[in-house]
N, C-alpha and C. Protein backbone atom coordinates (compact mmCIF):
# COMPACT_ATOMS: atom_id res chain seq x y z
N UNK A 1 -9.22 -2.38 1.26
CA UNK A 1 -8.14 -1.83 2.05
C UNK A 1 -7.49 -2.93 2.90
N UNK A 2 -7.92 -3.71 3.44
CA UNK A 2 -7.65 -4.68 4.12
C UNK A 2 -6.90 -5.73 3.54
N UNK A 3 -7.56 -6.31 2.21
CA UNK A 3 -6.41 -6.92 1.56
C UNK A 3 -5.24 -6.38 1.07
N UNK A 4 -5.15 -5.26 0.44
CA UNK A 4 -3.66 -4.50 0.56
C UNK A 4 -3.18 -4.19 1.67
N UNK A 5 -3.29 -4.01 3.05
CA UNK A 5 -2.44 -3.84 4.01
C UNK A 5 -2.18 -5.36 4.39
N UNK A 6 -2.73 -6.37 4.42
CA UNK A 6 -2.24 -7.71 4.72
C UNK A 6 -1.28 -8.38 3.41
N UNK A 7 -1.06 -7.76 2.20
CA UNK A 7 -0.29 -7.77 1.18
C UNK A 7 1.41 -7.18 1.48
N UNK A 8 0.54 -6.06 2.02
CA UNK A 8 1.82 -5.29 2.45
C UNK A 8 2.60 -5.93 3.56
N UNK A 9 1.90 -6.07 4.21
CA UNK A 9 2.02 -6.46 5.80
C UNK A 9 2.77 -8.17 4.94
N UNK A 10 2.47 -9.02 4.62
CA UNK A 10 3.09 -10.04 4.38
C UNK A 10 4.41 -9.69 3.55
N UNK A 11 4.23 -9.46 2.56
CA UNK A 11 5.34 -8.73 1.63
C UNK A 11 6.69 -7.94 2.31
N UNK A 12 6.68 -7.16 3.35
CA UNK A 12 7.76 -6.12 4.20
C UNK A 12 7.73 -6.63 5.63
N UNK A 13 7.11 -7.73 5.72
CA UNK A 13 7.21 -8.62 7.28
C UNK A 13 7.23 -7.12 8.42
N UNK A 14 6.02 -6.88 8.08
CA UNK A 14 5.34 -6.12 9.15
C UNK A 14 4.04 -5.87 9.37
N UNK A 15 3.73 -5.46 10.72
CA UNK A 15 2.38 -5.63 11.02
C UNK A 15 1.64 -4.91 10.39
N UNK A 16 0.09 -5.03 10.67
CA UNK A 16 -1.16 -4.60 9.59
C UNK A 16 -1.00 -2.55 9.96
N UNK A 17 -0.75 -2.54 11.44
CA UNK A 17 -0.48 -0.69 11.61
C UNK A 17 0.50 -0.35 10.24
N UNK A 18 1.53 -1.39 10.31
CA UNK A 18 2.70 -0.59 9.98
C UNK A 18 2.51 -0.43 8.20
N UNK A 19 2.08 -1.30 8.12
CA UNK A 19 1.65 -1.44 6.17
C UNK A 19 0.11 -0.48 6.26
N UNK A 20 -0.48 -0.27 7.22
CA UNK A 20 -1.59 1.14 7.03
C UNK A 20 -0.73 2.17 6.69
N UNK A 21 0.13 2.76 7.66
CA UNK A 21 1.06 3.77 7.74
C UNK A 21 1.47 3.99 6.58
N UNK A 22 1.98 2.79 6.00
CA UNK A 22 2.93 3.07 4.58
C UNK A 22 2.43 2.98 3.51
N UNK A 23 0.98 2.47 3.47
CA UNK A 23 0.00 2.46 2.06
C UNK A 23 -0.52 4.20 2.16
N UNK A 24 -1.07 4.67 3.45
CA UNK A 24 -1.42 6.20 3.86
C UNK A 24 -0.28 7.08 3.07
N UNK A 25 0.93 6.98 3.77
CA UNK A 25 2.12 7.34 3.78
C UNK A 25 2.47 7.49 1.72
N UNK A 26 2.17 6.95 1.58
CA UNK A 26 2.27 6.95 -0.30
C UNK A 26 1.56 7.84 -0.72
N UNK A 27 0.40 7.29 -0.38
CA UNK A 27 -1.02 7.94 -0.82
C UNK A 27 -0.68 9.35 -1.20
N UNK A 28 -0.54 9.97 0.48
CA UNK A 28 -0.53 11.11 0.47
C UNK A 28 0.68 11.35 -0.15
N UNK A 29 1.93 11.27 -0.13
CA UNK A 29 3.17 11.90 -0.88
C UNK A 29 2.57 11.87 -2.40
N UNK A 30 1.80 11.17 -3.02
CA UNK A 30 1.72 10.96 -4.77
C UNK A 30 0.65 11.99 -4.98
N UNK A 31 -0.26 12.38 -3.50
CA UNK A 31 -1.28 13.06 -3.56
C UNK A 31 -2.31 12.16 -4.61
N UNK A 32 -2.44 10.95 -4.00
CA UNK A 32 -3.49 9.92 -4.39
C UNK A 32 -4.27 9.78 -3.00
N UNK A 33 -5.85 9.59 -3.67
CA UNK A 33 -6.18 8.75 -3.02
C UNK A 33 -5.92 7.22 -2.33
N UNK A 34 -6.22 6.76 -1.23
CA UNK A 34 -5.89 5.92 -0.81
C UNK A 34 -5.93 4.78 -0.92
N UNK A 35 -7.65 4.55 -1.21
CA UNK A 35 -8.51 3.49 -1.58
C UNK A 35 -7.45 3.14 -3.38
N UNK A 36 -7.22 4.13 -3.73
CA UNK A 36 -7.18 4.07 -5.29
C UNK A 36 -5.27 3.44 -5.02
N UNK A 37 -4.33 3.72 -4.30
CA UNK A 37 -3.33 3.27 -3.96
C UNK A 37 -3.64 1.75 -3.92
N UNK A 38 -4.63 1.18 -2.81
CA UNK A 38 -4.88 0.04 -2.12
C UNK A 38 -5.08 -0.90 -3.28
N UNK A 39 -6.00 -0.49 -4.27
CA UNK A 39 -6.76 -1.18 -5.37
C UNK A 39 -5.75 -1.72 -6.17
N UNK A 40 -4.80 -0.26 -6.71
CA UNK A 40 -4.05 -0.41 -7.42
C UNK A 40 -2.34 -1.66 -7.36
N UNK A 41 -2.48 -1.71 -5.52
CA UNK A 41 -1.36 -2.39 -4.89
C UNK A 41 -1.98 -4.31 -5.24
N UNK A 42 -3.50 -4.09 -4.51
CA UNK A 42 -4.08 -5.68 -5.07
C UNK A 42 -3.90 -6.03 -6.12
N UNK A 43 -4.10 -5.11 -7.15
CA UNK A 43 -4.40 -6.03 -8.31
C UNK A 43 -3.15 -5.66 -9.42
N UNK A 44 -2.04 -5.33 -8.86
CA UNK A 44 -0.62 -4.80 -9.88
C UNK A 44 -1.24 -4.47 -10.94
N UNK A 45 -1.98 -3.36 -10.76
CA UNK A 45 -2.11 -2.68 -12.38
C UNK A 45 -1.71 -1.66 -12.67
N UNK A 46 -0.55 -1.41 -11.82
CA UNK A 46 0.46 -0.38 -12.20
C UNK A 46 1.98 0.08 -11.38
N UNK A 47 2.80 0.35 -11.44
CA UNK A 47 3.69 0.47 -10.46
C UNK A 47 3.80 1.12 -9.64
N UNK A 48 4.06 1.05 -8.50
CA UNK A 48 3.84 1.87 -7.66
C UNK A 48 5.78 2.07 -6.71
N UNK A 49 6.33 2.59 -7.29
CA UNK A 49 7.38 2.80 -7.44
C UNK A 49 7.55 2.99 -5.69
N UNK A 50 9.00 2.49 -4.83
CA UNK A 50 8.80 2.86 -3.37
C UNK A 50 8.30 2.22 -2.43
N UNK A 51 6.91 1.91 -3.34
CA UNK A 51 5.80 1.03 -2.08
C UNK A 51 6.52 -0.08 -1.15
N UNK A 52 7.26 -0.92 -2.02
CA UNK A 52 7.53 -2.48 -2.00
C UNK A 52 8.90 -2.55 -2.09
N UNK A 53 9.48 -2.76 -1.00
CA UNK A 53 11.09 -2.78 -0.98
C UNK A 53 11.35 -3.84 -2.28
């Protein structure tokens, strides 16, 4: 989890709250798990349409 919110957080030049918020913030709209969002954001093994300006 941590390395995807500092992904995020580098990627949308915002802080580690604000890329929690918006990895959460997915999660729940796709009605995914979170961890499984996070995994999926590290290692691009799939798109995650939204996430990533």
């Amino acid at each position: 989890m941590e390395q995807a919110k500092g992904k995020l957080a580098e990627r949308q030049n915002i802080d580690m709250e604000q890329a929690f918020t918006t990895l959460r913030g997915y999660a729940r709209s796709h009605n995914r798990r979170l961890s499984d969002v996070a995994r999926a954001f590290i290692d691009d093994s799939e798109p995650l349409p939204g996430l990533v300006a």
